[in-house]
Each structure stands twice: as C-alpha cells, then as structure tokens.
N, C-alpha and C. Protein backbone atom coordinates (compact mmCIF):
# COMPACT_ATOMS: atom_id res chain seq x y z
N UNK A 1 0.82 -1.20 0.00
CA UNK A 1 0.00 0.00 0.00
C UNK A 1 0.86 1.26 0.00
N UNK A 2 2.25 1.30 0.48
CA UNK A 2 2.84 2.33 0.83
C UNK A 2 3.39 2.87 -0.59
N UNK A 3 3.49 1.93 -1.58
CA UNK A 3 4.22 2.10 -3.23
C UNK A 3 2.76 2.74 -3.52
N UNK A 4 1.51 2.22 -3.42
CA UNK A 4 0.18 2.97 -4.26
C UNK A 4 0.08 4.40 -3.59
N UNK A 5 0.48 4.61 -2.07
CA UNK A 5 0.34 6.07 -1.68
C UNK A 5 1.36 6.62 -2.63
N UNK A 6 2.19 6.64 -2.56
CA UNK A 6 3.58 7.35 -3.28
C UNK A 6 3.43 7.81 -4.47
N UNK A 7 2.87 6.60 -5.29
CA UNK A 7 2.39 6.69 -6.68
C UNK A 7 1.49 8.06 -6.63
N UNK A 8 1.05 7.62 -5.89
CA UNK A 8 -0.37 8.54 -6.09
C UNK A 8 -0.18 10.24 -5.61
N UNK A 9 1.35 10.20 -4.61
CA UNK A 9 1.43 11.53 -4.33
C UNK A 9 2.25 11.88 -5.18
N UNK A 10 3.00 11.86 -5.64
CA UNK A 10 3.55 11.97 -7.37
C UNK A 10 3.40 12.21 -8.27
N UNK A 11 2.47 11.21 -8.62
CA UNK A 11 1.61 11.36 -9.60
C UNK A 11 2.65 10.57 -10.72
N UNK A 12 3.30 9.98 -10.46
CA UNK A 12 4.53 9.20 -11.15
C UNK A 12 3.67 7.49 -11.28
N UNK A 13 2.63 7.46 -11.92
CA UNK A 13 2.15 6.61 -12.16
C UNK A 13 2.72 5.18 -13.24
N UNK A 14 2.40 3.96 -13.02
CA UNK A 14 2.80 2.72 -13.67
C UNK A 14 1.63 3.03 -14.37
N UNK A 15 1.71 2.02 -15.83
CA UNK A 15 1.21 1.94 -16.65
C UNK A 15 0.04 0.89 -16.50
N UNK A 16 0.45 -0.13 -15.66
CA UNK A 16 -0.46 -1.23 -15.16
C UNK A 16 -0.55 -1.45 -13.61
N UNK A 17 -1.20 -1.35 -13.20
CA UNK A 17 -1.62 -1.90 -11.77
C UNK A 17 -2.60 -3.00 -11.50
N UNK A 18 -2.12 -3.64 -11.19
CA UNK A 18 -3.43 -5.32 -10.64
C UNK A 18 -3.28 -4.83 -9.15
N UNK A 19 -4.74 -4.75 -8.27
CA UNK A 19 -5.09 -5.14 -7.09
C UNK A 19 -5.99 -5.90 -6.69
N UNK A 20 -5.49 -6.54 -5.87
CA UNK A 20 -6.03 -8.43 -5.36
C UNK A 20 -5.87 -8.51 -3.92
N UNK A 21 -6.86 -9.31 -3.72
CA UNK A 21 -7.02 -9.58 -2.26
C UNK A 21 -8.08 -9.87 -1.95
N UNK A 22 -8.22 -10.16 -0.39
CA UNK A 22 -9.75 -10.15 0.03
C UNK A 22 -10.27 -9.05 0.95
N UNK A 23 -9.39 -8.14 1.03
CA UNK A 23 -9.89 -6.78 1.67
C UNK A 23 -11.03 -5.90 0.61
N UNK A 24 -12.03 -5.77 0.00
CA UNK A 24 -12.75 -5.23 -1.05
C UNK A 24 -12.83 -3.75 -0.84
N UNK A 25 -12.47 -2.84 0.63
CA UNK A 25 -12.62 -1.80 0.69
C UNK A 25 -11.73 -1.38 0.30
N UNK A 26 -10.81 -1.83 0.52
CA UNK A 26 -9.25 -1.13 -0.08
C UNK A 26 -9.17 -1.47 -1.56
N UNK A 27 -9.77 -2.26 -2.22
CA UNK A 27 -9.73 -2.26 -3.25
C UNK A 27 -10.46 -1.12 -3.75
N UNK A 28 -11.27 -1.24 -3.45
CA UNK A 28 -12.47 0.00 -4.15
C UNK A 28 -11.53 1.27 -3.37
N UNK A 29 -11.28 1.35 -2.97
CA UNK A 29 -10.63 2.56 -2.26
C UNK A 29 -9.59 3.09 -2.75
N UNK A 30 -8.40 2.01 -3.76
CA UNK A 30 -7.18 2.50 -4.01
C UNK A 30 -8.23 2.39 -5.77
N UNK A 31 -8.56 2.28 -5.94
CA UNK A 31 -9.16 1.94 -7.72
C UNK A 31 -9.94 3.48 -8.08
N UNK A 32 -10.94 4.03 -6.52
CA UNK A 32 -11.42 5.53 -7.15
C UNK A 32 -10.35 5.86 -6.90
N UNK A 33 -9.28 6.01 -5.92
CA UNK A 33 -8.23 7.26 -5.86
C UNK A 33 -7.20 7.35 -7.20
N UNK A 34 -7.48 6.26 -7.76
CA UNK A 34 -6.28 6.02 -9.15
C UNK A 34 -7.23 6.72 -10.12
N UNK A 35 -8.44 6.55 -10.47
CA UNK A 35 -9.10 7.06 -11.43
C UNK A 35 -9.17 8.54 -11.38
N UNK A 36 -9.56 9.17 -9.86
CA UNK A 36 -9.89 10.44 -9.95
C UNK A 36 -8.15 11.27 -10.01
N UNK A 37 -7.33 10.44 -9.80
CA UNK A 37 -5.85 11.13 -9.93
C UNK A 37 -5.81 10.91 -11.75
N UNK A 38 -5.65 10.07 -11.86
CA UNK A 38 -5.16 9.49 -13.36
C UNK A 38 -6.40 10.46 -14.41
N UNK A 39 -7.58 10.33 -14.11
CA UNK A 39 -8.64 11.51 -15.06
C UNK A 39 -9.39 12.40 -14.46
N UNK A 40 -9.21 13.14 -15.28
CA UNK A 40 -9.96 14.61 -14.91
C UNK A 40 -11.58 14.28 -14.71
N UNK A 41 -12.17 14.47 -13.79
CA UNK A 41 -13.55 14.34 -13.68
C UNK A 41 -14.25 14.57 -14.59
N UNK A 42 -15.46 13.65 -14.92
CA UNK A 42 -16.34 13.98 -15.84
C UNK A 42 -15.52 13.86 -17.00
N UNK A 43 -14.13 13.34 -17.48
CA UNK A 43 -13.76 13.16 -18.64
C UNK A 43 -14.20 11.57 -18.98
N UNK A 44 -15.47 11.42 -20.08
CA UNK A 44 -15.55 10.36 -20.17
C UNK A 44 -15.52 9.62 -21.77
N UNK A 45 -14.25 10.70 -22.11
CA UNK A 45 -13.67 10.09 -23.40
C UNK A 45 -12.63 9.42 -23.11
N UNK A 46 -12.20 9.71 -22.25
CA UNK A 46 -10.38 9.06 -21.82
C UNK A 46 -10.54 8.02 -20.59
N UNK A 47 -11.77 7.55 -20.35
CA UNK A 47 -11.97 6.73 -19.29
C UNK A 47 -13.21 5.49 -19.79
N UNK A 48 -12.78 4.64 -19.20
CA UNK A 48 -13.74 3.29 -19.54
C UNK A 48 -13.28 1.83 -18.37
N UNK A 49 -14.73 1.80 -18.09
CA UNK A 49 -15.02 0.78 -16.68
C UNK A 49 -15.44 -0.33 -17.70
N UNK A 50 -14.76 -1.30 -17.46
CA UNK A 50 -15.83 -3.11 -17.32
C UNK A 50 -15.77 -3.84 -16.14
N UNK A 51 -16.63 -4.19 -16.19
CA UNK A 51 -16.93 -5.49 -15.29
C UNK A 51 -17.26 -6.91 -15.76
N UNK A 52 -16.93 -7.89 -14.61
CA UNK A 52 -17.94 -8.97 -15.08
C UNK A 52 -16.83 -10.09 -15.93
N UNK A 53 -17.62 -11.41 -16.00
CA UNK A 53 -17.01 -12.40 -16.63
C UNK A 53 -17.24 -12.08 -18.03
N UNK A 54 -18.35 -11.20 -18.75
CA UNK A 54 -18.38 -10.84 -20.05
C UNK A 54 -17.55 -9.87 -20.58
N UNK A 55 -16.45 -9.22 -20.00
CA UNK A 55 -15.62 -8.48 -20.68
C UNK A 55 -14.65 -9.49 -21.94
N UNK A 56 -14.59 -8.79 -22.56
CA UNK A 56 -14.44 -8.91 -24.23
C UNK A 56 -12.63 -8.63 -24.64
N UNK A 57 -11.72 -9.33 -24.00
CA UNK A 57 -10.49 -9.00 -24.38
C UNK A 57 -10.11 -8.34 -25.28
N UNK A 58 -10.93 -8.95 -26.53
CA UNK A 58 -10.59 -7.88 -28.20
C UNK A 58 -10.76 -6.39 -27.97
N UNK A 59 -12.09 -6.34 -27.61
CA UNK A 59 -12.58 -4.46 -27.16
C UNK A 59 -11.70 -4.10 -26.59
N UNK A 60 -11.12 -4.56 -25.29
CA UNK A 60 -10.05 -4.33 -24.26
C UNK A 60 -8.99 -4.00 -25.36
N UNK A 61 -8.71 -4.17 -26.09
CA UNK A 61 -7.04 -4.09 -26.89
C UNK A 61 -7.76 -3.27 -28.04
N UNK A 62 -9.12 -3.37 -28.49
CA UNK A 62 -9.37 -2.07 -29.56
C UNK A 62 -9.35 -0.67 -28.77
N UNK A 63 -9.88 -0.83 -27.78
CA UNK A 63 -9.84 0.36 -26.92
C UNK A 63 -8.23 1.31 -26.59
N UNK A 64 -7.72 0.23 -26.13
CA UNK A 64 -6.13 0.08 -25.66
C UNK A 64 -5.80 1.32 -27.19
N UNK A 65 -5.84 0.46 -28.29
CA UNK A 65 -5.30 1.38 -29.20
C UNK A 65 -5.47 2.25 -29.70
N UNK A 66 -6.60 3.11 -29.45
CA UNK A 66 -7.16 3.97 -29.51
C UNK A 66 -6.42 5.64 -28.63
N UNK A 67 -5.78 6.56 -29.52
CA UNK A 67 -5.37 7.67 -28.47
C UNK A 67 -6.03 8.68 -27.57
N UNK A 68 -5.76 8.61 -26.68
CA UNK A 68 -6.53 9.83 -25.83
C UNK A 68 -7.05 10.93 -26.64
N UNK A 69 -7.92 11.36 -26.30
CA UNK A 69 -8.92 12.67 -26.98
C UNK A 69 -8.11 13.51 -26.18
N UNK A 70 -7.53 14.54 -26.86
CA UNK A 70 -6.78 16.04 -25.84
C UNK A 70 -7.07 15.19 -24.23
N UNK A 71 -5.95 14.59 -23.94
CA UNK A 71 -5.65 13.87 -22.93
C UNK A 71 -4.31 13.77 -22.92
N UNK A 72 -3.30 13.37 -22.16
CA UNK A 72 -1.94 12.87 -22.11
C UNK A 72 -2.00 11.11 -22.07
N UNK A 73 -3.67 11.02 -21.44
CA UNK A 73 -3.34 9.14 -21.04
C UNK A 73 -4.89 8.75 -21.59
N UNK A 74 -5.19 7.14 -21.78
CA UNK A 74 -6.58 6.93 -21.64
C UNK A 74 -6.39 5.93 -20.61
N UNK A 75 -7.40 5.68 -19.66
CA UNK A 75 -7.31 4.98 -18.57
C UNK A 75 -8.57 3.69 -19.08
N UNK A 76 -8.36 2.36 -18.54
CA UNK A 76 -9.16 1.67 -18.71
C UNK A 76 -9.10 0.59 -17.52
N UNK A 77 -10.14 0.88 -16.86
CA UNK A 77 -10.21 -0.05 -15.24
C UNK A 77 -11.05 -1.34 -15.39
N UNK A 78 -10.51 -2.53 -15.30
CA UNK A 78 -11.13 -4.50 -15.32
C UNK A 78 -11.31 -4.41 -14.62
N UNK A 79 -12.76 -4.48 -13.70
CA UNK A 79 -12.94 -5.18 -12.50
C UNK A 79 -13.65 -7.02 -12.34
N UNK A 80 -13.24 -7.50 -11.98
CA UNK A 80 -13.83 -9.09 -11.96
C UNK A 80 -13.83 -9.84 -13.00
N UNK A 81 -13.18 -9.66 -13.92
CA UNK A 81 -13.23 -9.86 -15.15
C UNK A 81 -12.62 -11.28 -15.27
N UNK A 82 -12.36 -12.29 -14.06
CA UNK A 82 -12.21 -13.72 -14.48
C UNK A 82 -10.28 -13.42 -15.58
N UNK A 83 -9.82 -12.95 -15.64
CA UNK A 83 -8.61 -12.60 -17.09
C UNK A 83 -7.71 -13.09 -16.22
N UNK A 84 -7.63 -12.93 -14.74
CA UNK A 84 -6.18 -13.46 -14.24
C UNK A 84 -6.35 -15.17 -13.81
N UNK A 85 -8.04 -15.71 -13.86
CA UNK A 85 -8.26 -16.52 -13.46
C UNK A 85 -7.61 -17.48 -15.04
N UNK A 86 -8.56 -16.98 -15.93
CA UNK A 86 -8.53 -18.04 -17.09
C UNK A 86 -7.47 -17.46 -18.05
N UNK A 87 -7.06 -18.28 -19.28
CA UNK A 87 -6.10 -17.69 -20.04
C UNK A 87 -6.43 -17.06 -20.72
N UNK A 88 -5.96 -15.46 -20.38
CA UNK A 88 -6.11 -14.48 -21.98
C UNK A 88 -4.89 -14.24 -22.46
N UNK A 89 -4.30 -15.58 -23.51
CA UNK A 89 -2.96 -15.04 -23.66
C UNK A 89 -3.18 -13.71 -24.81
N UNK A 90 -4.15 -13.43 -25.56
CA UNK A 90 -4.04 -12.28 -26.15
C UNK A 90 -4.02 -11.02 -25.72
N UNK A 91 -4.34 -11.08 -24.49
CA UNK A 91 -4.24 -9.57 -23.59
C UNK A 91 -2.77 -9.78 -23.05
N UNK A 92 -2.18 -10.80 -22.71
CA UNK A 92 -1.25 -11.12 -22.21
C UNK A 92 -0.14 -10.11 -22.96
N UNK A 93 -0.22 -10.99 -24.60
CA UNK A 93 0.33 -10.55 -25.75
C UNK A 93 0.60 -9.39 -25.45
N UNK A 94 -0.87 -8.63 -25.87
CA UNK A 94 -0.78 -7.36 -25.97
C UNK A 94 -0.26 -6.56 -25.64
N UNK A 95 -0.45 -6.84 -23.91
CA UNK A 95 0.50 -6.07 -22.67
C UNK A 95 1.61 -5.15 -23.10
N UNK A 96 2.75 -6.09 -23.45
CA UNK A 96 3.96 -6.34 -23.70
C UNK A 96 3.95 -5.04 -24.54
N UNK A 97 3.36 -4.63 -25.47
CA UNK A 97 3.60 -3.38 -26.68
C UNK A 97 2.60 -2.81 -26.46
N UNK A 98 1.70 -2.32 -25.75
CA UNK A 98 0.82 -1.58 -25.67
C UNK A 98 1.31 -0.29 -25.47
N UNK A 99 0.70 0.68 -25.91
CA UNK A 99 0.84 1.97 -26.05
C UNK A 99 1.05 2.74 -24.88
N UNK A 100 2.36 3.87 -24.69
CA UNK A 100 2.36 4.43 -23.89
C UNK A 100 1.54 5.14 -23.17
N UNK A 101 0.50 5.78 -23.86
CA UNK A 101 -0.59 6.52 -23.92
C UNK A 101 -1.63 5.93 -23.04
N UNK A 102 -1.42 4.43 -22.58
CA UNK A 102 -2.94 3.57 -22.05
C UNK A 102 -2.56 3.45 -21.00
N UNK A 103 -3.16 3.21 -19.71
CA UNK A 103 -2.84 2.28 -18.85
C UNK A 103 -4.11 1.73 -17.97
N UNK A 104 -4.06 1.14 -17.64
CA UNK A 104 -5.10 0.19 -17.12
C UNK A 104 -5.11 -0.31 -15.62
N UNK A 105 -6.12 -0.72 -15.24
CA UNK A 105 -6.10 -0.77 -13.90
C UNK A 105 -6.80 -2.16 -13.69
N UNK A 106 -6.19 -3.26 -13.21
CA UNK A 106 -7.14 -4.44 -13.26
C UNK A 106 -7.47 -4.67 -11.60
N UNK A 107 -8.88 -5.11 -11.10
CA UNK A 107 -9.05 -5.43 -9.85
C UNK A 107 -9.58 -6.30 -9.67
N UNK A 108 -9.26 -7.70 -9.14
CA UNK A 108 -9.65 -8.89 -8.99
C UNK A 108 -9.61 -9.79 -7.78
N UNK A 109 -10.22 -10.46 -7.55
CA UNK A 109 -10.56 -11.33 -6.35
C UNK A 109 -10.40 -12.47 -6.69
N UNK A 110 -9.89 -13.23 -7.58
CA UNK A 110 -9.17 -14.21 -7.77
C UNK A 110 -7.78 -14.32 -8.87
N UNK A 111 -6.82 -14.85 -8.95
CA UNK A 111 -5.67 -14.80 -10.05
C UNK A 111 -5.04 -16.12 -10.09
N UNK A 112 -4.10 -16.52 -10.83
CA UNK A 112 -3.70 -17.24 -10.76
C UNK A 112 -2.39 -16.72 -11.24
N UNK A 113 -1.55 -16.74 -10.53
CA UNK A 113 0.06 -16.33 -10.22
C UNK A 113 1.35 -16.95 -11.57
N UNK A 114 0.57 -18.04 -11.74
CA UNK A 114 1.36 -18.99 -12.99
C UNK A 114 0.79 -18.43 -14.36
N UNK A 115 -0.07 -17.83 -14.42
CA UNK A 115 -0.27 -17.34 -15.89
C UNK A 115 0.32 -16.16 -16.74
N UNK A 116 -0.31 -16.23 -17.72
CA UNK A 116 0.55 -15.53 -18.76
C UNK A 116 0.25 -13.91 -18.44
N UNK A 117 -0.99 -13.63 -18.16
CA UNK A 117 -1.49 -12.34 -17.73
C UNK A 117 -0.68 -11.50 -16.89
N UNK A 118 -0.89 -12.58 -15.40
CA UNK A 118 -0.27 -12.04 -14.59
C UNK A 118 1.17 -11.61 -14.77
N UNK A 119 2.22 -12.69 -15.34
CA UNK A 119 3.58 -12.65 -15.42
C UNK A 119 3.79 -11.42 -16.34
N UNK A 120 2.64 -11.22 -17.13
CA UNK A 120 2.85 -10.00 -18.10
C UNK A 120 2.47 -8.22 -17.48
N UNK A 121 2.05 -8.42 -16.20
CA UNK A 121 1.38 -7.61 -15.34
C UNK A 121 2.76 -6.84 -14.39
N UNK A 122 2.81 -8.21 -14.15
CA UNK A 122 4.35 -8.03 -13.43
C UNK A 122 5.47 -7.46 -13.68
N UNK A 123 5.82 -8.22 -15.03
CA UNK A 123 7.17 -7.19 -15.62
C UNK A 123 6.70 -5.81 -16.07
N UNK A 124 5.69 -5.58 -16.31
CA UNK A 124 5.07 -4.09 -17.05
C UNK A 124 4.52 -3.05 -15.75
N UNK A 125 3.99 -3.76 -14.74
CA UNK A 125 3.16 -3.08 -13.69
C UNK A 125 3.54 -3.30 -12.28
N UNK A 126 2.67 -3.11 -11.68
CA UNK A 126 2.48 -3.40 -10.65
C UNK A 126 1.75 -3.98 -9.84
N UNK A 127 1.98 -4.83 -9.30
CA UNK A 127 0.81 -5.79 -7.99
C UNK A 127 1.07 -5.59 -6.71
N UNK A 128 -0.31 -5.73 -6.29
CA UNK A 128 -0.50 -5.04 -4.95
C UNK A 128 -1.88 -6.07 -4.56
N UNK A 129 -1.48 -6.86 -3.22
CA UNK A 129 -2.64 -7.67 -2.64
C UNK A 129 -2.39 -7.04 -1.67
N UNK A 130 -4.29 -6.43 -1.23
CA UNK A 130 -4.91 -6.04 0.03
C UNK A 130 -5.83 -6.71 0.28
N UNK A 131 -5.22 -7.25 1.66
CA UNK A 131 -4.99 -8.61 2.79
C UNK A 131 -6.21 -7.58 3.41
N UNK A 132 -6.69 -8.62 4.41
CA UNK A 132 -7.70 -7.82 5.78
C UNK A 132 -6.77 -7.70 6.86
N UNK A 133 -7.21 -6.39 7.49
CA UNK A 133 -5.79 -5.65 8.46
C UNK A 133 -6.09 -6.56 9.71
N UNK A 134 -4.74 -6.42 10.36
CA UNK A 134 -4.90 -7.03 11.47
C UNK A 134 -5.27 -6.06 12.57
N UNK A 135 -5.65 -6.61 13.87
CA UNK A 135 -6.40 -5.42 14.83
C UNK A 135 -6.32 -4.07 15.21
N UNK A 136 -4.62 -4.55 15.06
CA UNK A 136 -3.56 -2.96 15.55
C UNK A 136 -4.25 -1.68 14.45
N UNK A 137 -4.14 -2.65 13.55
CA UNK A 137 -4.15 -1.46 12.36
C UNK A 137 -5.65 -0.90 12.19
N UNK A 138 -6.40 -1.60 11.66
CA UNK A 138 -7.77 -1.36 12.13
C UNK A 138 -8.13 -0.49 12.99
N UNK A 139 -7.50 -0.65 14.56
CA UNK A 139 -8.14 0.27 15.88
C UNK A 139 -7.20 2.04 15.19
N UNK A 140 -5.91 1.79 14.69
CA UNK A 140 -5.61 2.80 14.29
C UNK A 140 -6.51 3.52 13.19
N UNK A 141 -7.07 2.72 12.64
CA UNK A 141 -8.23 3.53 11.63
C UNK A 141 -8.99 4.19 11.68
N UNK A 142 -9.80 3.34 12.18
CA UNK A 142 -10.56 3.82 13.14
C UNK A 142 -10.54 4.65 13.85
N UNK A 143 -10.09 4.99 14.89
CA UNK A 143 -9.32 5.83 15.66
C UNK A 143 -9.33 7.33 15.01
N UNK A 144 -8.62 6.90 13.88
CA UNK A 144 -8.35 8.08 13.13
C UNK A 144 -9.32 8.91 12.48
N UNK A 145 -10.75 8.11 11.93
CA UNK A 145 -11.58 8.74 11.44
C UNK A 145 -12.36 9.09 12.67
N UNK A 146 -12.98 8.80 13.83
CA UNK A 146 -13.20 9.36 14.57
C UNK A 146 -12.38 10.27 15.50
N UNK A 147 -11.03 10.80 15.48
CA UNK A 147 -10.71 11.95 15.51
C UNK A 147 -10.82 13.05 14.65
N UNK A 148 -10.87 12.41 13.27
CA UNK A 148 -11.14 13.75 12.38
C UNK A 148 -12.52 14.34 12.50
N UNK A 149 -13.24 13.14 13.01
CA UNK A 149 -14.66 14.06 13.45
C UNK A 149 -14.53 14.57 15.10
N UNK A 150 -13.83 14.75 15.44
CA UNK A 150 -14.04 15.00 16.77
C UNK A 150 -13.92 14.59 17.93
N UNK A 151 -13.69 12.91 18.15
CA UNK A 151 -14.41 12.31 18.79
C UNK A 151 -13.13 11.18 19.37
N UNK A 152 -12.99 10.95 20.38
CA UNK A 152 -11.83 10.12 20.85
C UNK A 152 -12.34 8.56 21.27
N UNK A 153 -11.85 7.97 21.77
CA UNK A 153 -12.35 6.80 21.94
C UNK A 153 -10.99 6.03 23.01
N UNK A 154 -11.71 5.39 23.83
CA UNK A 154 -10.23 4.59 25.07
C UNK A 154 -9.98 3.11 23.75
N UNK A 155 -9.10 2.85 24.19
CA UNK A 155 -8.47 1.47 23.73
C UNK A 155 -9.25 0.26 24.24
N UNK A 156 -9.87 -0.14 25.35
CA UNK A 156 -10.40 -1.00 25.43
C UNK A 156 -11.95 -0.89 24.37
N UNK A 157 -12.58 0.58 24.58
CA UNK A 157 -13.80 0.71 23.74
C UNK A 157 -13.93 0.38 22.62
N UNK A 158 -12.78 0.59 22.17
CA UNK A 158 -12.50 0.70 20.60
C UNK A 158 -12.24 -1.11 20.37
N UNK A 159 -11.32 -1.73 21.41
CA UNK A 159 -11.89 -3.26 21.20
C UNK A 159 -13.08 -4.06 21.13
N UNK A 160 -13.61 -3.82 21.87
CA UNK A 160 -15.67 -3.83 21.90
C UNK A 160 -16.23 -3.39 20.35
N UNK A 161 -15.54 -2.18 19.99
CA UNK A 161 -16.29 -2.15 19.10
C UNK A 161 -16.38 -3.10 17.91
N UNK A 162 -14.67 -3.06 17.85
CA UNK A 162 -14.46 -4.28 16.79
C UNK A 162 -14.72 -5.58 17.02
N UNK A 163 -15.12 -6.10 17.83
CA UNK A 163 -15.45 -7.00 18.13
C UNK A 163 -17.17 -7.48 17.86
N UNK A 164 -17.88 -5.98 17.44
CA UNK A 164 -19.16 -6.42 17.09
C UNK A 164 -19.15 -6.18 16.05
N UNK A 165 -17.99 -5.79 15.04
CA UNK A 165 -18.01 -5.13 13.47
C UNK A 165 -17.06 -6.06 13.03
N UNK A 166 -16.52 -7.01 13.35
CA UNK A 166 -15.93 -8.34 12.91
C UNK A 166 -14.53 -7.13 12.29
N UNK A 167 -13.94 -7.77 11.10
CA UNK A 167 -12.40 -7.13 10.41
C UNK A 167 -12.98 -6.71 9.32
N UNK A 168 -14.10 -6.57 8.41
CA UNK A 168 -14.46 -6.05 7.34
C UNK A 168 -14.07 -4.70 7.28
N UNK A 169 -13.25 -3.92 6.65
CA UNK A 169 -13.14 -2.24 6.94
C UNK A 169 -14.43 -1.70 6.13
N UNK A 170 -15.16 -2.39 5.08
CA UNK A 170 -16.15 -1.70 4.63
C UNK A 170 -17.62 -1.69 5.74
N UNK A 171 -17.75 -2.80 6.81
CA UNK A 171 -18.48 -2.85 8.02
C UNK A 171 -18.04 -1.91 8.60
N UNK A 172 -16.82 -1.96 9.20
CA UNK A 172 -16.56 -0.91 10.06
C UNK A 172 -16.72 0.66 9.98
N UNK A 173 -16.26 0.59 8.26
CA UNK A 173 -16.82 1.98 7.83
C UNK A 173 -18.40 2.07 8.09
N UNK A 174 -19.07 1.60 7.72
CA UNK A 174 -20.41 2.03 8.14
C UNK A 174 -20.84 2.03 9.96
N UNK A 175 -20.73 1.21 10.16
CA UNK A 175 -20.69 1.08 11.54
C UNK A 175 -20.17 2.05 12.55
N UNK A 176 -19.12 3.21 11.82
CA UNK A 176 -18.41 4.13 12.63
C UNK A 176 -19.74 5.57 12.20
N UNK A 177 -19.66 5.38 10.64
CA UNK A 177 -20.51 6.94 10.23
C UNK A 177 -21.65 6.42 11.20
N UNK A 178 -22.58 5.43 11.73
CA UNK A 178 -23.96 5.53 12.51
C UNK A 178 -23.07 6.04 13.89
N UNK A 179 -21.86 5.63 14.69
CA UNK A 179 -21.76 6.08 15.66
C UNK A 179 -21.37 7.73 15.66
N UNK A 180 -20.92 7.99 14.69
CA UNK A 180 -20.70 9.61 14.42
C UNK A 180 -21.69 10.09 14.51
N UNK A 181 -22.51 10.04 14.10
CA UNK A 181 -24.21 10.48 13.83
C UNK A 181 -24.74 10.33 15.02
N UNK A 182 -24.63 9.14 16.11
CA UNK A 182 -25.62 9.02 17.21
C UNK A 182 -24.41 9.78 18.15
N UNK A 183 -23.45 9.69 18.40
CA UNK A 183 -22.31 10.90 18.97
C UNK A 183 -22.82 12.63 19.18
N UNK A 184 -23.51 12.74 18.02
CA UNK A 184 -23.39 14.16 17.29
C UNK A 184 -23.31 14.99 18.87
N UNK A 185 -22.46 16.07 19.16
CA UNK A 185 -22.36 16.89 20.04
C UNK A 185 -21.44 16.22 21.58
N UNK A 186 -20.96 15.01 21.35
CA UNK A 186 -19.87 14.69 22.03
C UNK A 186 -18.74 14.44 21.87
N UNK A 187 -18.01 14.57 23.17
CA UNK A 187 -16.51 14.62 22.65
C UNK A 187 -15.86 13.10 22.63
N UNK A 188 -16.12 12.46 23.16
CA UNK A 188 -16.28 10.55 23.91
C UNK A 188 -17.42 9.93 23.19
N UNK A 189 -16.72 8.88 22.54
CA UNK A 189 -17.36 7.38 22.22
C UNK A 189 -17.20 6.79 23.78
N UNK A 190 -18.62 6.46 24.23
CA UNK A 190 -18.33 5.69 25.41
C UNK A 190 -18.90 3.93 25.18
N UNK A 191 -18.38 3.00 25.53
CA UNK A 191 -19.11 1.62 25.67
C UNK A 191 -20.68 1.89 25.50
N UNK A 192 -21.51 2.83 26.03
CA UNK A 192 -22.98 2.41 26.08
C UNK A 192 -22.99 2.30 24.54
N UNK A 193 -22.40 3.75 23.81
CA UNK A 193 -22.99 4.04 22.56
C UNK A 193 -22.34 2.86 21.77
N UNK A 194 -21.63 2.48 21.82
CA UNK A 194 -21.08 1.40 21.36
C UNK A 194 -22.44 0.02 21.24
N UNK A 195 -22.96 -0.41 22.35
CA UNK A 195 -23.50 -1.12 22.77
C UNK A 195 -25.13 -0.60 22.07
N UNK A 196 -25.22 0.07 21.70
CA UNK A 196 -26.78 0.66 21.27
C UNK A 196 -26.79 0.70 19.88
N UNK A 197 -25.15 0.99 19.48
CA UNK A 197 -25.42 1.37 17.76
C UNK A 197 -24.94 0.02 17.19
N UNK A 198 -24.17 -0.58 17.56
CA UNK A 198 -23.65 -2.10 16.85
C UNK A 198 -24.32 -3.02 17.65
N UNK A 199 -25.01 -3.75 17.22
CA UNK A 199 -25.89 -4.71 17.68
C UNK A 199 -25.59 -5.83 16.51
C-alpha cells in the first residue's frame, strides 16, 4: 500500500496496476483514488469501466489502441473480469507493446500467479494484494476517522467495538458513520454508545 500512496502523491504513475485480495474496501478505495488522480472528472472520453465475466479482451485491446482525446493518457479499469483466473494469452500478448498513452487498472478477487497475464502484469506493472488488516491497524483507523470528526475513543472501547463489526473495513466503515451520527455533540465514544449502535 505504501508504493500505491507514493504513486499517487507523485503522480509518477505505472502503466499497469493489478489489485487483489480479500480486503474489497481497499480495493475499491485504491481503484477511485487512481481514477480520480489518473482523469480529470467527468472526462468520459479518456476513461472506460468493465466489469464482469463478459468483458471482451478484443474491445479491451481495440480500446487500448485507440489515443486519448486532448488527454496525455486513456485509462481503462477491469474489475472481476475472471482474465487473471482463465487464459487471456491475447491480452497477455498485448500487454507487452501496448501503447504508452494507455494504462489500465485491473481489480480482482481471484488470479492465478502462474499465468501468462499475470507474469505479463508483473514485468510491465504493478501488484498489490490487500490482505484484511490485522487489529492494531484497524483500531488505528478507526481511531483516526473518529478523531477527524471530533471524537476520541479509550483502547479498550474501541476493542468492543471491533469486536461487534468483525475485520471487514467496509463494516466498520459504516458502523463508525452511525456512531458519528448518534455521537453528534460529544466529545467521547463511550461503551454504552457502542452497545446501542452495533448490535
């Protein structure tokens, strides 16, 4: 994660990025921050989303060759797209000479490490698996977004809490905005509120 912050404060971007894992918030999390860095909002000549086991490798590489409209880059983001699972050696191919001008963003929840995709991902890009955090890190998260609202929390509380919001950070994210909201006008997360809003 610390190479995708960097990237991203830079702006010294790779041409390919694969992110994998079973953390899904951080996926979705590092995938808008790449898009809204990498394109100008509302540019939706130089940008293109698929999803799904029906993405179309060929389109993927007609697209690919295609130059940015008064752009410097065109961005094109795979999500679930099954490509690291099964063999696309023609995207694989492609990889390899694809145009400076493109880069792509693949995000997947399954891969397979021995294929042609990936190995072609690798030498060209970058990979990045986001794992589910372990507690430390989590309570630091946490933590953190309820200080930016205001709001402190003891170390044991903050165990309780996670403890009814399991390790999901996309649970926990929700689970914190209802305690922000039932908080509103205090300075302390205490155990009760804890106990009233996560059930």
């Amino acid at each position: 994660m610390k190479s995708l912050n960097e990237d991203l404060k830079t702006g010294q971007f790779k041409q390919i990025y694969l992110l994998y894992g079973e953390e899904a918030y951080l996926k979705k999390l590092y995938k808008n921050r790449f898009v809204k860095a990498m394109v100008p909002e509302g540019d939706t000549m130089n940008y293109r989303y698929f999803e799904g086991k029906n993405t179309n490798p060929k389109e993927i590489i007609d697209l690919a060759e295609t130059l940015p409209f008064f752009s410097e880059r065109r961005l094109i983001v795979l999500e679930n797209t099954g490509f690291l699972k099964n063999a696309t050696p023609e995207l694989a191919e492609y990889l390899k000479n694809m145009p400076e001008t493109t880069y792509m963003i693949f995000v997947e929840s399954e891969l397979d490490k021995r294929g042609k995709l990936y190995k072609a991902i690798k030498e060209k890009g970058h990979i990045v698996e986001l794992k589910r955090q372990d507690e430390k890190t989590l309570m630091r998260w946490a933590a953190g977004i309820l200080a930016r609202e205001g709001r402190k929390i003891t170390t044991r509380d903050m165990e309780l809490f996670l403890t009814k919001t399991g390790t999901d950070m996309g649970n926990i994210r929700m689970e914190l905005e209802k305690l922000i909201t039932y908080t509103m006008g205090q300075d302390i997360v205490t155990r009760e509120d804890i106990e009233e809003i996560c059930t």
